[in-house]
C-alpha atoms as a PDB file:
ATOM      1  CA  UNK A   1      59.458   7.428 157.346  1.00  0.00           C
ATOM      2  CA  UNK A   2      60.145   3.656 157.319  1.00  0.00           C
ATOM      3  CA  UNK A   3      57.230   1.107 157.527  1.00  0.00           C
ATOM      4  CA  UNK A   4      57.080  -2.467 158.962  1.00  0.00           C
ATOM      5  CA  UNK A   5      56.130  -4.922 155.897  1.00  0.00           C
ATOM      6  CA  UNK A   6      55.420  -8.549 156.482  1.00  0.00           C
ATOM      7  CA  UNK A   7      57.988 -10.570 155.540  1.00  0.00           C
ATOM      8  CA  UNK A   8      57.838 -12.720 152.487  1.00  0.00           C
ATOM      9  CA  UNK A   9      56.659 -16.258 152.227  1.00  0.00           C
ATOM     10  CA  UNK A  10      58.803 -18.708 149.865  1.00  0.00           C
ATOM     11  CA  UNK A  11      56.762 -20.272 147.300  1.00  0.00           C
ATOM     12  CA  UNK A  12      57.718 -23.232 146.060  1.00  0.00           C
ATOM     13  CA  UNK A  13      59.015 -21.977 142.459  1.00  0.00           C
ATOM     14  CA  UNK A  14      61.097 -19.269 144.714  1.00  0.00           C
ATOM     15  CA  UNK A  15      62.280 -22.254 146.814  1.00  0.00           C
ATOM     16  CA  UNK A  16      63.436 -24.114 144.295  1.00  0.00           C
ATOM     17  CA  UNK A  17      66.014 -22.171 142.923  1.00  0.00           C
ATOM     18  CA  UNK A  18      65.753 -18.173 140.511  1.00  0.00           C
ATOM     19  CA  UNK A  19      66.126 -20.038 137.762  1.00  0.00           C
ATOM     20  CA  UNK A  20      63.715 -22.739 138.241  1.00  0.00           C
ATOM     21  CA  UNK A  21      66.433 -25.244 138.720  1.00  0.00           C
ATOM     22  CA  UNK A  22      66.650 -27.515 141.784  1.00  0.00           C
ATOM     23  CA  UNK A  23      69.399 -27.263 143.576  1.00  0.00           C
ATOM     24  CA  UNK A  24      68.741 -30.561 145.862  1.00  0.00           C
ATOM     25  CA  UNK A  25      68.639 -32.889 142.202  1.00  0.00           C
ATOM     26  CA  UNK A  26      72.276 -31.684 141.081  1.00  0.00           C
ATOM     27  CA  UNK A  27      74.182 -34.344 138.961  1.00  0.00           C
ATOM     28  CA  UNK A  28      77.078 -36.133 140.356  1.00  0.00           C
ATOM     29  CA  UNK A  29      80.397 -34.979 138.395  1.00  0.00           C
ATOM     30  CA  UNK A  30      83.503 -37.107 138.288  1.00  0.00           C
ATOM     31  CA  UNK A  31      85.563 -36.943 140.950  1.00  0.00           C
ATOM     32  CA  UNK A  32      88.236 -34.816 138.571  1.00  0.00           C
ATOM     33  CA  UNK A  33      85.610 -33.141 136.107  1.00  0.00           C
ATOM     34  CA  UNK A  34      86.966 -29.443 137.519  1.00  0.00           C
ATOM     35  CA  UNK A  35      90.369 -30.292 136.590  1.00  0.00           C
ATOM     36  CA  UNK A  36      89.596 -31.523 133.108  1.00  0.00           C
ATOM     37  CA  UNK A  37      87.578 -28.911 132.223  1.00  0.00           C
ATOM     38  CA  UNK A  38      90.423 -26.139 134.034  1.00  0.00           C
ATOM     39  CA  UNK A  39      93.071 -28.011 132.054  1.00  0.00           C
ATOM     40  CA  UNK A  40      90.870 -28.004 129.024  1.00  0.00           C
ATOM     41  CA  UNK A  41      90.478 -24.318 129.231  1.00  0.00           C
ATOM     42  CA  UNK A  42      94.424 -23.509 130.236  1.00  0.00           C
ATOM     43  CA  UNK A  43      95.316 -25.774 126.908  1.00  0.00           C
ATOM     44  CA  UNK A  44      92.972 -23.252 124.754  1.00  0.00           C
ATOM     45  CA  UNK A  45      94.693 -20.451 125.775  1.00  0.00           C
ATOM     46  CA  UNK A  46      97.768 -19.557 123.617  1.00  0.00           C
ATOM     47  CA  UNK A  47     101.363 -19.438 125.154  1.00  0.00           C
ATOM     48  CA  UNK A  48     101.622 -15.620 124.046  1.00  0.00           C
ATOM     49  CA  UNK A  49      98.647 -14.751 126.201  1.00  0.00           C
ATOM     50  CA  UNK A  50      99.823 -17.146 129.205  1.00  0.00           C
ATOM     51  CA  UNK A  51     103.230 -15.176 128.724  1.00  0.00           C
ATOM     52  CA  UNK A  52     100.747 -11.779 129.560  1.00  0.00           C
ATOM     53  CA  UNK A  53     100.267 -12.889 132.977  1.00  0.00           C
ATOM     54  CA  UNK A  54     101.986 -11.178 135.907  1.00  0.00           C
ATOM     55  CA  UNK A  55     104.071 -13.528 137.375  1.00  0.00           C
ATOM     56  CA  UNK A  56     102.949 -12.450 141.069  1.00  0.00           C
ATOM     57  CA  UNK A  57      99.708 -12.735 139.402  1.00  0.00           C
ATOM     58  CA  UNK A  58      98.407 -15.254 141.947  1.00  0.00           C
ATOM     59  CA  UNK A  59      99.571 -14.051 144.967  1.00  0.00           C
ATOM     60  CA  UNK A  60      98.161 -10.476 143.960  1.00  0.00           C
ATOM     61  CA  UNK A  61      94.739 -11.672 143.244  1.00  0.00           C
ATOM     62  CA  UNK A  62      92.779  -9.029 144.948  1.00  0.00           C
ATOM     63  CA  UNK A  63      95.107  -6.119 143.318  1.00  0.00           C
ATOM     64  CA  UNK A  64      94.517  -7.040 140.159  1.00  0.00           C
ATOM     65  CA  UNK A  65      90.814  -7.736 140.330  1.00  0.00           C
ATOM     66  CA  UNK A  66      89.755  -5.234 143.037  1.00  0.00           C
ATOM     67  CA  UNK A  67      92.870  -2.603 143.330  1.00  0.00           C
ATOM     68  CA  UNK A  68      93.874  -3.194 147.103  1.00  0.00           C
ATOM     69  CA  UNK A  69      97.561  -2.395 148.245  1.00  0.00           C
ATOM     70  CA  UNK A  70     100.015  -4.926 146.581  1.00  0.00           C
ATOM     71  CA  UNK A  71     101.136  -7.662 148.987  1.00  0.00           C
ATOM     72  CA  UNK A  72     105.067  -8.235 149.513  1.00  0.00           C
END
């Protein structure tokens, strides 16, 4: 049997993020910060792993993470 419960009131520590972070006073990045730090992280990856990669790898995203049907 299923009750009614009130429904909760955000405090300010839940409001302001799980972690205690505040999401409102994020730093601003550099405009290409994301692809640095990508490239950064391709470039520490060795070519014998990169060679690993499916080349449909992309394209089949969801197969190889989740198992759906394979696109064609």
């Amino acid at each position: 049997m299923a009750t009614a419960t009130k429904p909760r009131r955000r405090t300010a520590k839940v409001a302001s993020g799980k972690n205690g972070s505040n999401p409102q006073a994020a730093p601003e990045f550099a405009a290409d910060s994301l692809e640095a730090e990508l490239s950064a992280i391709g470039r520490a990856v060795p070519i014998r792993q990169w060679a690993k990669v499916p080349a449909d790898y992309f394209a089949n995203l969801d197969r190889y993470l989740h198992g759906t049907p394979k696109k064609k």
